[in-house]
C-alpha atoms as a PDB file:
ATOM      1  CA  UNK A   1     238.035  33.347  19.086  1.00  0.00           C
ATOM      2  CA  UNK A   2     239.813  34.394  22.082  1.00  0.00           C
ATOM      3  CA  UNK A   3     237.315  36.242  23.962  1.00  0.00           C
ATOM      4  CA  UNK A   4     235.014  35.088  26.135  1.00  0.00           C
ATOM      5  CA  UNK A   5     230.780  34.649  25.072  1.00  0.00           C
ATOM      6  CA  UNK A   6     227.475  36.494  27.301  1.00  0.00           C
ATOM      7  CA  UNK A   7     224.439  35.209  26.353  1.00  0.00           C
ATOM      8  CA  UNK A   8     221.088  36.205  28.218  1.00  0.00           C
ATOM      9  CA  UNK A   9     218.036  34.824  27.271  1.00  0.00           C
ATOM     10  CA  UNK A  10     214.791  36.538  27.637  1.00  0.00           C
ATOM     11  CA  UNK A  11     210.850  36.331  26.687  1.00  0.00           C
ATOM     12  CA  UNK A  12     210.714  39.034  24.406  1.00  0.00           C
ATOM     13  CA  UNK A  13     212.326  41.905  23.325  1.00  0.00           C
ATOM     14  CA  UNK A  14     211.922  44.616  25.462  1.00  0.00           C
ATOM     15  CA  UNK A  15     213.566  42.515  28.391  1.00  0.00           C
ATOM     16  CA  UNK A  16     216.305  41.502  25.677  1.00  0.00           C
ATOM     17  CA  UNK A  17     216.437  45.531  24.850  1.00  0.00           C
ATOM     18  CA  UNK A  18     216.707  46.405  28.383  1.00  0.00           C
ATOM     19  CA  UNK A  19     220.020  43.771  29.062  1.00  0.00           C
ATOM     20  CA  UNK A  20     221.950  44.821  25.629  1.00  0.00           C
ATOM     21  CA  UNK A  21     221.534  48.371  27.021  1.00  0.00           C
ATOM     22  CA  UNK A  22     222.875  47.485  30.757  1.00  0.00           C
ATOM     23  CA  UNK A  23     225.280  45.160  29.235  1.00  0.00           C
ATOM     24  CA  UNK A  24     227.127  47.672  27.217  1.00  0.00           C
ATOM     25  CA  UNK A  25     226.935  50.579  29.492  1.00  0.00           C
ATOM     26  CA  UNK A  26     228.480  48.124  32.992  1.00  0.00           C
ATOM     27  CA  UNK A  27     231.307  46.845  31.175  1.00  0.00           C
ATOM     28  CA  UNK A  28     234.394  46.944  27.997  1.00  0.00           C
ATOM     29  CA  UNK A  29     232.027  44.544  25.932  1.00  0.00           C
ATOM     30  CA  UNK A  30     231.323  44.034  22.281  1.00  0.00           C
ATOM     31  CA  UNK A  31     227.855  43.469  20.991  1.00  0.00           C
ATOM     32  CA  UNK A  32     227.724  40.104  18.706  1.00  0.00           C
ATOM     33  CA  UNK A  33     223.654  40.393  17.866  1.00  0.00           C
ATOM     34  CA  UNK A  34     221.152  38.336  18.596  1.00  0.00           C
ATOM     35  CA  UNK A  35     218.442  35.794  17.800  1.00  0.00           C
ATOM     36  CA  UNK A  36     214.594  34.934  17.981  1.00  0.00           C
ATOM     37  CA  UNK A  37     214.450  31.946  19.378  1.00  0.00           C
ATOM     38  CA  UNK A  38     210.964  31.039  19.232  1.00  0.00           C
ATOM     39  CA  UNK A  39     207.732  31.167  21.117  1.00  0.00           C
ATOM     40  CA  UNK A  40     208.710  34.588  22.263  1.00  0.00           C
ATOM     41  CA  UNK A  41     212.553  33.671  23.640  1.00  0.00           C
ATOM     42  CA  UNK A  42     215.143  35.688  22.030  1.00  0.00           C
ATOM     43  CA  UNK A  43     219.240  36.042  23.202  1.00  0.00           C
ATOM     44  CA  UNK A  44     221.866  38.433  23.055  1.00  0.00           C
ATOM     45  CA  UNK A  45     225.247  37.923  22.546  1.00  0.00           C
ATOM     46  CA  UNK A  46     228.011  39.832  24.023  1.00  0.00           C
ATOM     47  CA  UNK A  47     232.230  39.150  23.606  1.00  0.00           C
ATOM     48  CA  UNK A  48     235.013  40.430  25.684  1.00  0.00           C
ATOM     49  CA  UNK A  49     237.720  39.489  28.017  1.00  0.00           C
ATOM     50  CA  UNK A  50     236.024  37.415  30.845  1.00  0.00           C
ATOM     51  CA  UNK A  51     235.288  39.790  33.780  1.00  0.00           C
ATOM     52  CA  UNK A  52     234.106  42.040  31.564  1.00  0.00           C
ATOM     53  CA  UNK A  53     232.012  39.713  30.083  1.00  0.00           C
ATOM     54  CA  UNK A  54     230.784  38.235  33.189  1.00  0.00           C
ATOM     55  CA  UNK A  55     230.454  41.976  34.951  1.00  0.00           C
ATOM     56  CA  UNK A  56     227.921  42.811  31.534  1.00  0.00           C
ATOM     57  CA  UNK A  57     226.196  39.404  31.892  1.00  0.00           C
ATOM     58  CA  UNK A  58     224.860  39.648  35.199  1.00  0.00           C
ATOM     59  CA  UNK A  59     223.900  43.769  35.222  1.00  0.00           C
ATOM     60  CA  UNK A  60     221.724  42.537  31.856  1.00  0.00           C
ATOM     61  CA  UNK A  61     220.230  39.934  33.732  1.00  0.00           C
ATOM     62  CA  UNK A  62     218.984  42.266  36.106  1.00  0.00           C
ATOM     63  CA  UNK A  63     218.017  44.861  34.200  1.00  0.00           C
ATOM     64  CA  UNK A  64     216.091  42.280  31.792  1.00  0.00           C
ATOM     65  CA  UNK A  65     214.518  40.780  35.430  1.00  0.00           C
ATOM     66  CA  UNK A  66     213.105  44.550  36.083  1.00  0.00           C
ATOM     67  CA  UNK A  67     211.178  44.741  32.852  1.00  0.00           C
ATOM     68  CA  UNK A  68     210.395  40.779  32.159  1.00  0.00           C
ATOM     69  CA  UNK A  69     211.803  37.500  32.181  1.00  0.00           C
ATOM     70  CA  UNK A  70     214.768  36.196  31.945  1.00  0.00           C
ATOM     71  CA  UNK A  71     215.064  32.417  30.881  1.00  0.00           C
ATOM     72  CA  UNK A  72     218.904  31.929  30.894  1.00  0.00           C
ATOM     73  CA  UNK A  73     221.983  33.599  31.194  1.00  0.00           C
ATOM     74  CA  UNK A  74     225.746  31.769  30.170  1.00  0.00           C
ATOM     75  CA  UNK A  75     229.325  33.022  30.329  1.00  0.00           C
ATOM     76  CA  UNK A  76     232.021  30.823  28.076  1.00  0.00           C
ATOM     77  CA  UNK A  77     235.355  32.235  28.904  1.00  0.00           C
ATOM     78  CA  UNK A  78     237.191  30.421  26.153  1.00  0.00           C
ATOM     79  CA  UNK A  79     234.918  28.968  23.436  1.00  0.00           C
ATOM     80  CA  UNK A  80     236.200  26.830  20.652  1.00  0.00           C
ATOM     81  CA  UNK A  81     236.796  28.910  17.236  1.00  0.00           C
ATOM     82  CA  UNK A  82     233.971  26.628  15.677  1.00  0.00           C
ATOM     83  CA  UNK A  83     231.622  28.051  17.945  1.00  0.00           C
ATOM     84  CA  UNK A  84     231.627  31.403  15.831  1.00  0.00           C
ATOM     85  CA  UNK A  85     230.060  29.558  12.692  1.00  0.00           C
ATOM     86  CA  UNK A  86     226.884  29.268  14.700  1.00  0.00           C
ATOM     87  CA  UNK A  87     226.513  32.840  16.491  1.00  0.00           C
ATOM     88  CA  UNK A  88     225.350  35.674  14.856  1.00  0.00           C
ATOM     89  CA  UNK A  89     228.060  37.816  12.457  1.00  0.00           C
END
């Protein structure tokens, strides 16, 4: 796993809708899936080169902050290859 990791974090899904939208339309990204958290918190998972990631992470933040909450946002540029076994496929 070469490519850097977006996640953003939001309570609920439309917010979560909104950022996968704005993070795929800003920037050269590829959508990873996402997860329910719990108690309402679900994240989306983005891969690319790093400023693309980045660029896609922060318009999904805001677009997410627009409609709802956002609880956390997180760029890894170069994640270990075990880190795949524990995102979505």
């Amino acid at each position: 796993m070469s490519d850097a990791i977006g996640m953003v974090e939001t309570k609920g899904l439309v917010p979560m809708v909104q950022a996968t939208d704005a993070m795929l339309k800003t920037a050269k990204v590829t959508y990873q899936g996402w997860k329910k958290v719990g108690s309402g918190f679900c994240t989306v998972f983005v891969s690319g080169d790093v400023g693309a990631v980045q660029a896609a992470v922060d318009a999904g933040a805001a677009a997410a902050r627009a409609v709802g909450e956002v609880r956390s946002v997180l760029v890894i540029p170069r994640p270990h290859d075990d880190l795949s076994k524990v995102l979505p496929k």
